[in-house]
PDB file of N, CA and C in Angstrom:
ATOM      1  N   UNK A   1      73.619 112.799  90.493  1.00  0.00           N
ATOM      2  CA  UNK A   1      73.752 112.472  89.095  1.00  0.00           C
ATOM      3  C   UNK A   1      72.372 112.332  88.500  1.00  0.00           C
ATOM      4  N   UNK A   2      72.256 112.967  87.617  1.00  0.00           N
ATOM      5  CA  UNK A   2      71.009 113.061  86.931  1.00  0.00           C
ATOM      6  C   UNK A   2      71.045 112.820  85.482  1.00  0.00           C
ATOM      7  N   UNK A   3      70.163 112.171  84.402  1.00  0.00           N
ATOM      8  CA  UNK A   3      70.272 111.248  83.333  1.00  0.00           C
ATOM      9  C   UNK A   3      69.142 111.626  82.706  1.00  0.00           C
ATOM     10  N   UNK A   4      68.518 111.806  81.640  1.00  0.00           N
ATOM     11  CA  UNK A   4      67.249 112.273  80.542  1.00  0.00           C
ATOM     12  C   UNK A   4      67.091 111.539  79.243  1.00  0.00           C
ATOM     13  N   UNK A   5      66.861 110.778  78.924  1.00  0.00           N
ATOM     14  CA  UNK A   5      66.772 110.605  77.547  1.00  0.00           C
ATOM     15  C   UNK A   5      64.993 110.713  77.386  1.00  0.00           C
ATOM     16  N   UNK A   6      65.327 110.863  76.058  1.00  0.00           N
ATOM     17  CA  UNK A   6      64.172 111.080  75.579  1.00  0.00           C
ATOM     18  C   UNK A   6      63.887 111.211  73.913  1.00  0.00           C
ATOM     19  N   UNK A   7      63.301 110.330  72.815  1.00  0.00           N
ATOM     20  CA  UNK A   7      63.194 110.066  71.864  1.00  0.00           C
ATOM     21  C   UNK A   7      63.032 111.771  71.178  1.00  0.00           C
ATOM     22  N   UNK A   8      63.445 112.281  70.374  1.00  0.00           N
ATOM     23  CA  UNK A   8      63.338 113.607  69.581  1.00  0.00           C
ATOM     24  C   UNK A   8      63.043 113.637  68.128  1.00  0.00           C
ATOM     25  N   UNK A   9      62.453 112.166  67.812  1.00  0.00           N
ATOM     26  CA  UNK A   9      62.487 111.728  66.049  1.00  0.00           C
ATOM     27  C   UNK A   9      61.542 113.082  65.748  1.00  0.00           C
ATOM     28  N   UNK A  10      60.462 113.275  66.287  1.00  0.00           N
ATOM     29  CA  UNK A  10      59.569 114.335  66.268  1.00  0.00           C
ATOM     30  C   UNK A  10      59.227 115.215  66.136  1.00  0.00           C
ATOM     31  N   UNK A  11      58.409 116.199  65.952  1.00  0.00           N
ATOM     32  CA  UNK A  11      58.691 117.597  66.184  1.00  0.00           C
ATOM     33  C   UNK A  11      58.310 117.424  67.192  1.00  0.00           C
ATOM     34  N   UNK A  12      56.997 116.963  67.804  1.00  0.00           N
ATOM     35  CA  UNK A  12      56.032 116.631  68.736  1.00  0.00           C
ATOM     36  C   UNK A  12      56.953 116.411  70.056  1.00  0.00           C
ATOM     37  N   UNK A  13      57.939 115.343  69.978  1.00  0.00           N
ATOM     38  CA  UNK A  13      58.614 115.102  71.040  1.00  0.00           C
ATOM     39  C   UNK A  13      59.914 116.522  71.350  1.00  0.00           C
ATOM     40  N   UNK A  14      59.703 117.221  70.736  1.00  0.00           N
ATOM     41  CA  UNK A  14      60.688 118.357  71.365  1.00  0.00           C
ATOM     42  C   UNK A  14      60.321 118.976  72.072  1.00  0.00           C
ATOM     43  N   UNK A  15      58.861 119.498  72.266  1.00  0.00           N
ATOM     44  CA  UNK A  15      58.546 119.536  73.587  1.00  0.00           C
ATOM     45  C   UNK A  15      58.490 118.640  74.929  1.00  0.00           C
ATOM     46  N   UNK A  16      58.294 117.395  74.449  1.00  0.00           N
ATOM     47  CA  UNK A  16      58.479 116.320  75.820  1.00  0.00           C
ATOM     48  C   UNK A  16      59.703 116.539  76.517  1.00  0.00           C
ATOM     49  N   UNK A  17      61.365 116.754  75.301  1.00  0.00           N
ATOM     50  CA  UNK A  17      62.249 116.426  75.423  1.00  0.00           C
ATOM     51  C   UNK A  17      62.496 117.816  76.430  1.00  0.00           C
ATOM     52  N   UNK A  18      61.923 119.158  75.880  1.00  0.00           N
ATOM     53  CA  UNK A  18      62.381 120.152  76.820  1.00  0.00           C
ATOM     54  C   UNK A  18      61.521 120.344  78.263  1.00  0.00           C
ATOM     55  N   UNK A  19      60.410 119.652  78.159  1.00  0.00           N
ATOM     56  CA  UNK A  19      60.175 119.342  79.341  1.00  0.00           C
ATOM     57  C   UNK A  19      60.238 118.155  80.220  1.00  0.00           C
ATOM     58  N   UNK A  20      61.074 117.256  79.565  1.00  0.00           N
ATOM     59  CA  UNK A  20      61.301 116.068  80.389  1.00  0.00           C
ATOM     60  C   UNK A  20      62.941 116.781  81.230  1.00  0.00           C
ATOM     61  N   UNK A  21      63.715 118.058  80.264  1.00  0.00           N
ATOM     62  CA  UNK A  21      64.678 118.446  80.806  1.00  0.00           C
ATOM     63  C   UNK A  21      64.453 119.793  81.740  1.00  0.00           C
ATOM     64  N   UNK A  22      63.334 120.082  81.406  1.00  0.00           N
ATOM     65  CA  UNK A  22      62.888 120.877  82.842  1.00  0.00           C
ATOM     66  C   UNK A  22      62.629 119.935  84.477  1.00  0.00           C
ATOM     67  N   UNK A  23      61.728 118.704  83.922  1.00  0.00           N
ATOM     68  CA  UNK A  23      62.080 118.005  85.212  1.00  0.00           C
ATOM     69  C   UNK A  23      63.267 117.511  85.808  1.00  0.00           C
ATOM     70  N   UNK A  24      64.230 117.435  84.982  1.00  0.00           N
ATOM     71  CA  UNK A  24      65.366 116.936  85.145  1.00  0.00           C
ATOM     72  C   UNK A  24      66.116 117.509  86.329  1.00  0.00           C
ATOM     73  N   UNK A  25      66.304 119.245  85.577  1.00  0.00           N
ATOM     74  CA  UNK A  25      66.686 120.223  86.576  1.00  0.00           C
ATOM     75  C   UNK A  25      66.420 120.485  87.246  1.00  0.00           C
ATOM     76  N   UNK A  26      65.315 120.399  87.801  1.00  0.00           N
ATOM     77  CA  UNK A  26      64.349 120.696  88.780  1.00  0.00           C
ATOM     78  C   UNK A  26      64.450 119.560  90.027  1.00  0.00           C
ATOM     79  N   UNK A  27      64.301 118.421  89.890  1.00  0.00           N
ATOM     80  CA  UNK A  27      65.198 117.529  90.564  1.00  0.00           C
ATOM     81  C   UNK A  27      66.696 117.587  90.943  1.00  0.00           C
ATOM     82  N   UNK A  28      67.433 117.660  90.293  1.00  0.00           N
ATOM     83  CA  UNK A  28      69.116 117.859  90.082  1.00  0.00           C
ATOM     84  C   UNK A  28      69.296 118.871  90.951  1.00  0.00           C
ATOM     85  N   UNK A  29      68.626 119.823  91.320  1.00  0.00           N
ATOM     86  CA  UNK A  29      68.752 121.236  91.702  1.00  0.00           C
ATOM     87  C   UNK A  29      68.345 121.200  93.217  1.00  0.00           C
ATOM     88  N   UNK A  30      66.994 120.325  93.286  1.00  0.00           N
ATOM     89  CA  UNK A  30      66.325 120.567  95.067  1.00  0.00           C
ATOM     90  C   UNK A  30      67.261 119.919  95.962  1.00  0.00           C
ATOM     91  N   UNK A  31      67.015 120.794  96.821  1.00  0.00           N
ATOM     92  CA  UNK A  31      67.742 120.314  98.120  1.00  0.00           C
ATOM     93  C   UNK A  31      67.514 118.748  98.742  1.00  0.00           C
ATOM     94  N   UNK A  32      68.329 117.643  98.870  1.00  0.00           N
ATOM     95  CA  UNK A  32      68.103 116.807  99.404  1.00  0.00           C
ATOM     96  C   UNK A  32      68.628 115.463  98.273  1.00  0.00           C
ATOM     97  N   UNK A  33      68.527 115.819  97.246  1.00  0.00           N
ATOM     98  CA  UNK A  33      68.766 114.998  96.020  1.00  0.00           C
ATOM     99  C   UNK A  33      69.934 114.793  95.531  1.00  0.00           C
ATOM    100  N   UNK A  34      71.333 115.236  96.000  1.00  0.00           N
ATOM    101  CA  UNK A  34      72.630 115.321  95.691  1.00  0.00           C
ATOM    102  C   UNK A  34      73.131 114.135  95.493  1.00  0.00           C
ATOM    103  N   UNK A  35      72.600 113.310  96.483  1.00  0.00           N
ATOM    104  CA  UNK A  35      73.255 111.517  96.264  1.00  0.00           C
ATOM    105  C   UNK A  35      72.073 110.753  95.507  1.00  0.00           C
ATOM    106  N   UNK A  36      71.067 111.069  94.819  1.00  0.00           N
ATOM    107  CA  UNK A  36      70.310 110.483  93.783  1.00  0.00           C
ATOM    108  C   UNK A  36      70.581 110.411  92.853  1.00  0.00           C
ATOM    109  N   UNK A  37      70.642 109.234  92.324  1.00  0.00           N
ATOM    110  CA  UNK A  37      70.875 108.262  90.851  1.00  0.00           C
ATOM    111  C   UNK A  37      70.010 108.230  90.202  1.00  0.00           C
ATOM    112  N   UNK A  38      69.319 108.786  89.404  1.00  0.00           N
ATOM    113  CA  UNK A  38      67.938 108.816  88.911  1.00  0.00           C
ATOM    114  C   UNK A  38      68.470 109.284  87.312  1.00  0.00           C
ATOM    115  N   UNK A  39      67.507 108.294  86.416  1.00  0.00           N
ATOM    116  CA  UNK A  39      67.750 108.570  85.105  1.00  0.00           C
ATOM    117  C   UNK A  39      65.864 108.640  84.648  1.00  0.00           C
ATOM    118  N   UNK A  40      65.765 109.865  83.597  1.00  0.00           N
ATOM    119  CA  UNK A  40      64.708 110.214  83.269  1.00  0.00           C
ATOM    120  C   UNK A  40      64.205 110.249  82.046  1.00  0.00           C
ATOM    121  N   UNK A  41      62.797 109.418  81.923  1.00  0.00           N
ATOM    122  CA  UNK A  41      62.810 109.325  80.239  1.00  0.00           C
ATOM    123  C   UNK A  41      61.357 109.185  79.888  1.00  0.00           C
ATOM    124  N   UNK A  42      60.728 109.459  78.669  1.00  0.00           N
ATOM    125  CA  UNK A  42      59.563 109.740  78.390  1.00  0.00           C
ATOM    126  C   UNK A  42      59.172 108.278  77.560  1.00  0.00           C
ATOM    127  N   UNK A  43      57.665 107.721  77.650  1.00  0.00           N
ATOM    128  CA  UNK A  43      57.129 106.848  77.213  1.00  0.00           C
ATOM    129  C   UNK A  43      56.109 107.254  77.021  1.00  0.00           C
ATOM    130  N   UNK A  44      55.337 107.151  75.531  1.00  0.00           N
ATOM    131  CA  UNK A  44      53.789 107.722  75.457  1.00  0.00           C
ATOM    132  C   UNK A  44      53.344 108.937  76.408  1.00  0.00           C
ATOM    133  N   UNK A  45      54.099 109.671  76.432  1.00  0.00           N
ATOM    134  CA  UNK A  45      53.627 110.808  76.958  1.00  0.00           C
ATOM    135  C   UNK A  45      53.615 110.598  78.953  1.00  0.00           C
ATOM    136  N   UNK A  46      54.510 109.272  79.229  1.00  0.00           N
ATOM    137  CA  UNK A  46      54.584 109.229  80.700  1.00  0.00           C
ATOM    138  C   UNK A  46      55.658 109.401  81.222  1.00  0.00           C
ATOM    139  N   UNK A  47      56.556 110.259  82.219  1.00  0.00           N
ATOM    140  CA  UNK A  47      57.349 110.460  82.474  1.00  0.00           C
ATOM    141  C   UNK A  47      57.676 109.600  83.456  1.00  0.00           C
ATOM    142  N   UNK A  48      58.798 109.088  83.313  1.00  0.00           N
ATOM    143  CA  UNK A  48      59.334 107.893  84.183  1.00  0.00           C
ATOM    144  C   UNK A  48      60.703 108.432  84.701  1.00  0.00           C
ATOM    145  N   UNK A  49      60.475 108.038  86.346  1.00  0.00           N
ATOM    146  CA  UNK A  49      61.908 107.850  87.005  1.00  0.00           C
ATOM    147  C   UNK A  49      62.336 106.651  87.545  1.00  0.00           C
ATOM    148  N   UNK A  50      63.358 106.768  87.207  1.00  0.00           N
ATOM    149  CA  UNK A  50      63.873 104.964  87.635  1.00  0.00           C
ATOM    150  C   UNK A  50      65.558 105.565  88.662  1.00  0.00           C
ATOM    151  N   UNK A  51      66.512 104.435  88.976  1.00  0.00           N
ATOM    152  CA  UNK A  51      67.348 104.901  89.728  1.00  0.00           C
ATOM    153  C   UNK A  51      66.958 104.575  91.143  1.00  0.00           C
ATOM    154  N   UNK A  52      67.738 104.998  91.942  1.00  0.00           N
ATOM    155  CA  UNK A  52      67.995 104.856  93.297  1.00  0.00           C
ATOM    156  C   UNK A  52      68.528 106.574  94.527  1.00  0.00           C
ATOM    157  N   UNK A  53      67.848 106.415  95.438  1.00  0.00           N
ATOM    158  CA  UNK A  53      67.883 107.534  95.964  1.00  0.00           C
ATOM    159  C   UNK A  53      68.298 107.389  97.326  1.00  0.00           C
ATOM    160  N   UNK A  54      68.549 108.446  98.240  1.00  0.00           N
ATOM    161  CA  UNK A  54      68.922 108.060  99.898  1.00  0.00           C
ATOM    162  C   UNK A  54      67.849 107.687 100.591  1.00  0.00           C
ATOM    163  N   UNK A  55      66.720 108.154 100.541  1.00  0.00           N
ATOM    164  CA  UNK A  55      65.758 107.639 101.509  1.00  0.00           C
ATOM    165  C   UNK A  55      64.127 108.273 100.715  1.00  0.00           C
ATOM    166  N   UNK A  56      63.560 107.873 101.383  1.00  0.00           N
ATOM    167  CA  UNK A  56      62.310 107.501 101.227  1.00  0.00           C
ATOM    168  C   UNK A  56      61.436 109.488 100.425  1.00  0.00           C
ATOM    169  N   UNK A  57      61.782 109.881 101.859  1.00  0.00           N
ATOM    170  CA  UNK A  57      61.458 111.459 101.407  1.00  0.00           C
ATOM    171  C   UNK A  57      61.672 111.831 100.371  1.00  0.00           C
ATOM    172  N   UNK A  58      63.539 111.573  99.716  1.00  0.00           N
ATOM    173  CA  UNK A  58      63.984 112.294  98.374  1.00  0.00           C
ATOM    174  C   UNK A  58      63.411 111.394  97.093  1.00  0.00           C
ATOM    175  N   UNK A  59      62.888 110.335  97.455  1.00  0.00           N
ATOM    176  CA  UNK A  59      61.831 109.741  96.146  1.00  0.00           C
ATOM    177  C   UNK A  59      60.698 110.148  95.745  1.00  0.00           C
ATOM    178  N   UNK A  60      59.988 110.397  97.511  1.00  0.00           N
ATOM    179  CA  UNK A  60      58.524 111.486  97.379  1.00  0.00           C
ATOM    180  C   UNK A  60      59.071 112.257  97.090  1.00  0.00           C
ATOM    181  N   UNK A  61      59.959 113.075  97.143  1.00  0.00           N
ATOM    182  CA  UNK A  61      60.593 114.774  96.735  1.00  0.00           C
ATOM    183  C   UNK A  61      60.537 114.692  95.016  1.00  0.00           C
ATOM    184  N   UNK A  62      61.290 113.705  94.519  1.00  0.00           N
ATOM    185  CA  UNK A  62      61.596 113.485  93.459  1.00  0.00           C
ATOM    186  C   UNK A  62      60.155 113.677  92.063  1.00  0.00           C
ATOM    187  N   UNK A  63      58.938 113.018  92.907  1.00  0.00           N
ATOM    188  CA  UNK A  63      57.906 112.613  92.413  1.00  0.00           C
ATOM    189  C   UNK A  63      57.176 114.175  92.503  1.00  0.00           C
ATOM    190  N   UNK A  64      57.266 114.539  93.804  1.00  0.00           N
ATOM    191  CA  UNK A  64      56.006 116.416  93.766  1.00  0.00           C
ATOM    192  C   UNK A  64      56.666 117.037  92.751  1.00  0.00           C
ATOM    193  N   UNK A  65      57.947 116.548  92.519  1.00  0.00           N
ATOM    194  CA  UNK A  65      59.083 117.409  91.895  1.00  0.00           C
ATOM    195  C   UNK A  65      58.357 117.595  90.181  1.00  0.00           C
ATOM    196  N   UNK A  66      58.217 116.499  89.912  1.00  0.00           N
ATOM    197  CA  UNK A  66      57.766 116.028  88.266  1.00  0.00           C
ATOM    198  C   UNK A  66      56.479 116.323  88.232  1.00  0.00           C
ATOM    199  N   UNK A  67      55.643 115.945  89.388  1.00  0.00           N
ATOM    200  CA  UNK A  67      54.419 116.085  88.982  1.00  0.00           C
ATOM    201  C   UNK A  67      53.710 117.524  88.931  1.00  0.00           C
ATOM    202  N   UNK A  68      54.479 118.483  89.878  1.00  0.00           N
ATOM    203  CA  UNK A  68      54.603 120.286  89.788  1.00  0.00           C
ATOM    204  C   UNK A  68      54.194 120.458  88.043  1.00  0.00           C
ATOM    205  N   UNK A  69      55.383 119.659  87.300  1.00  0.00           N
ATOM    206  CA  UNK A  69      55.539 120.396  86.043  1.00  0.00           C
ATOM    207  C   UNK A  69      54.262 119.520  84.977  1.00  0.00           C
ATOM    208  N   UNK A  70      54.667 118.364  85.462  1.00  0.00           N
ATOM    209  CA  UNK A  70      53.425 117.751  84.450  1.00  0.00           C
ATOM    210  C   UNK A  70      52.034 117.182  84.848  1.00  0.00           C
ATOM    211  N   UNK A  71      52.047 117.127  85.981  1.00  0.00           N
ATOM    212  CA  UNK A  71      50.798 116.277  86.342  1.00  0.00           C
ATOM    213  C   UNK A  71      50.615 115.371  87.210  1.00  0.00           C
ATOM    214  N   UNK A  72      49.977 114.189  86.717  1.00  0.00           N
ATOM    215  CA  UNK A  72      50.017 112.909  87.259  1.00  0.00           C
ATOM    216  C   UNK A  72      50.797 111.903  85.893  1.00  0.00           C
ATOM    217  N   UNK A  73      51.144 112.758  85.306  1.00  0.00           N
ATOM    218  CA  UNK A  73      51.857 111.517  84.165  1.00  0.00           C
ATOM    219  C   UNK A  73      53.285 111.877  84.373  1.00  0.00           C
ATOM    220  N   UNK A  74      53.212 110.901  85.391  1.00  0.00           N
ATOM    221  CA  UNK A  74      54.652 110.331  86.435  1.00  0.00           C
ATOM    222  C   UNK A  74      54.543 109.401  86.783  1.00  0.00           C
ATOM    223  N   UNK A  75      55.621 108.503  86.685  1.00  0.00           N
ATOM    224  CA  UNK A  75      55.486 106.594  87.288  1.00  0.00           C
ATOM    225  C   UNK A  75      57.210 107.171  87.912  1.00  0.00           C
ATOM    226  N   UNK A  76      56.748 106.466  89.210  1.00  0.00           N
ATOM    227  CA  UNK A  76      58.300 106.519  89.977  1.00  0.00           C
ATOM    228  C   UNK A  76      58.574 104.823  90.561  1.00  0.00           C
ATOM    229  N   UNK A  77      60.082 105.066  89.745  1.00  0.00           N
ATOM    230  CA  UNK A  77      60.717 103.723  89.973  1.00  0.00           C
ATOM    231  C   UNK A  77      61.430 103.904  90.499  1.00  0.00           C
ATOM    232  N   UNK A  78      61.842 105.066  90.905  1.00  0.00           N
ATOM    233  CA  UNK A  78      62.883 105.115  92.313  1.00  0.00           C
ATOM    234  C   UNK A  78      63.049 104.143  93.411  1.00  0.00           C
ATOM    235  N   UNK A  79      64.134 103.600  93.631  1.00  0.00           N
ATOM    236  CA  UNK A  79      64.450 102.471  94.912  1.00  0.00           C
ATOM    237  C   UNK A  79      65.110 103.541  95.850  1.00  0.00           C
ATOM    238  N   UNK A  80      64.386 102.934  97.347  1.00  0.00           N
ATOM    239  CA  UNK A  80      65.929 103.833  98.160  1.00  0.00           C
ATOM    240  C   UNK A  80      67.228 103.106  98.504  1.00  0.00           C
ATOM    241  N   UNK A  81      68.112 103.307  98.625  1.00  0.00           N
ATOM    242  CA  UNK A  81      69.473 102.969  98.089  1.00  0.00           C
ATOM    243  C   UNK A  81      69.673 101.883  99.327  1.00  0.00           C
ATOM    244  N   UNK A  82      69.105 101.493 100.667  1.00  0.00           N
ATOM    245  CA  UNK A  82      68.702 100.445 101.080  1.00  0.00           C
ATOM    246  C   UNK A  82      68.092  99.595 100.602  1.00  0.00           C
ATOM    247  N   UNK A  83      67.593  99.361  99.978  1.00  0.00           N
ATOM    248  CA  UNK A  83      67.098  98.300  99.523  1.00  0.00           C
ATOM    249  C   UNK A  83      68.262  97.704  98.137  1.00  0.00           C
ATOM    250  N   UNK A  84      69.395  98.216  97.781  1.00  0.00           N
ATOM    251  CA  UNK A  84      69.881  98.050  96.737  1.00  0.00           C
ATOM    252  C   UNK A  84      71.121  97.341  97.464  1.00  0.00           C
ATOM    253  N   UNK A  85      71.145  96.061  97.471  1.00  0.00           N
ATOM    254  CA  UNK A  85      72.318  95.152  97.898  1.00  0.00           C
ATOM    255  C   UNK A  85      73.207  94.605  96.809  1.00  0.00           C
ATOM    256  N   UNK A  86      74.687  94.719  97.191  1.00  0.00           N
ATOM    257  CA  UNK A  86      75.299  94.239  96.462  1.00  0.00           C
ATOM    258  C   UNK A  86      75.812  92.897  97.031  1.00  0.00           C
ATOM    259  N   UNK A  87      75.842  91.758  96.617  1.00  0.00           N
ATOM    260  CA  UNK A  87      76.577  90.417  96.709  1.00  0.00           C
ATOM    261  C   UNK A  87      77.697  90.422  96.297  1.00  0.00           C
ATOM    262  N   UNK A  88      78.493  90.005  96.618  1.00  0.00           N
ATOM    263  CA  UNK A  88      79.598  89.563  96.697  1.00  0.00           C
ATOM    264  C   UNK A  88      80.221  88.511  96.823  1.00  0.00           C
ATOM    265  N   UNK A  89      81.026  87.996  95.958  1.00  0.00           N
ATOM    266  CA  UNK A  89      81.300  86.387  96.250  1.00  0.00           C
ATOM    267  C   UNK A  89      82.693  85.919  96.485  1.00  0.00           C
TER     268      UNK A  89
END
């Protein structure tokens, strides 16, 4: 499952928006990422992933993934899905 928002008030931001949805796909698409929860969204020109993933690799995967297209203006908030406990009471 894969998620994008991205502000479009702009003209300026319609390019962010079509390349925040190139990273999108580009993730959504690689091998290994099928059970990743990741929602994607632009801040001042920084592309952020947040969400939860299977393991450690498909977060680094996630990250060469974005940074291929843009750079180093990538912040990864990806958790791996171990570390994500649910309580129960």
């Amino acid at each position: 499952m894969f998620d994008t928002i991205v502000s479009v008030d702009k003209k300026a931001n319609t390019k962010l928006s079509t390349t925040a949805q190139t990273i999108g796909c580009a993730i959504a698409y690689a091998v290994g990422m099928e059970d990743a929860r990741i929602l994607l969204f632009e801040e001042a020109g920084i592309f952020i992933l947040e969400g939860d993933a299977p393991s450690i690799d498909a977060i680094e995967r996630a990250s060469q993934i974005a940074m291929a297209i843009v750079g180093p203006r990538v912040c990864n908030r990806i958790r791996p899905v171990d570390s994500v406990r649910i309580v129960r009471r």
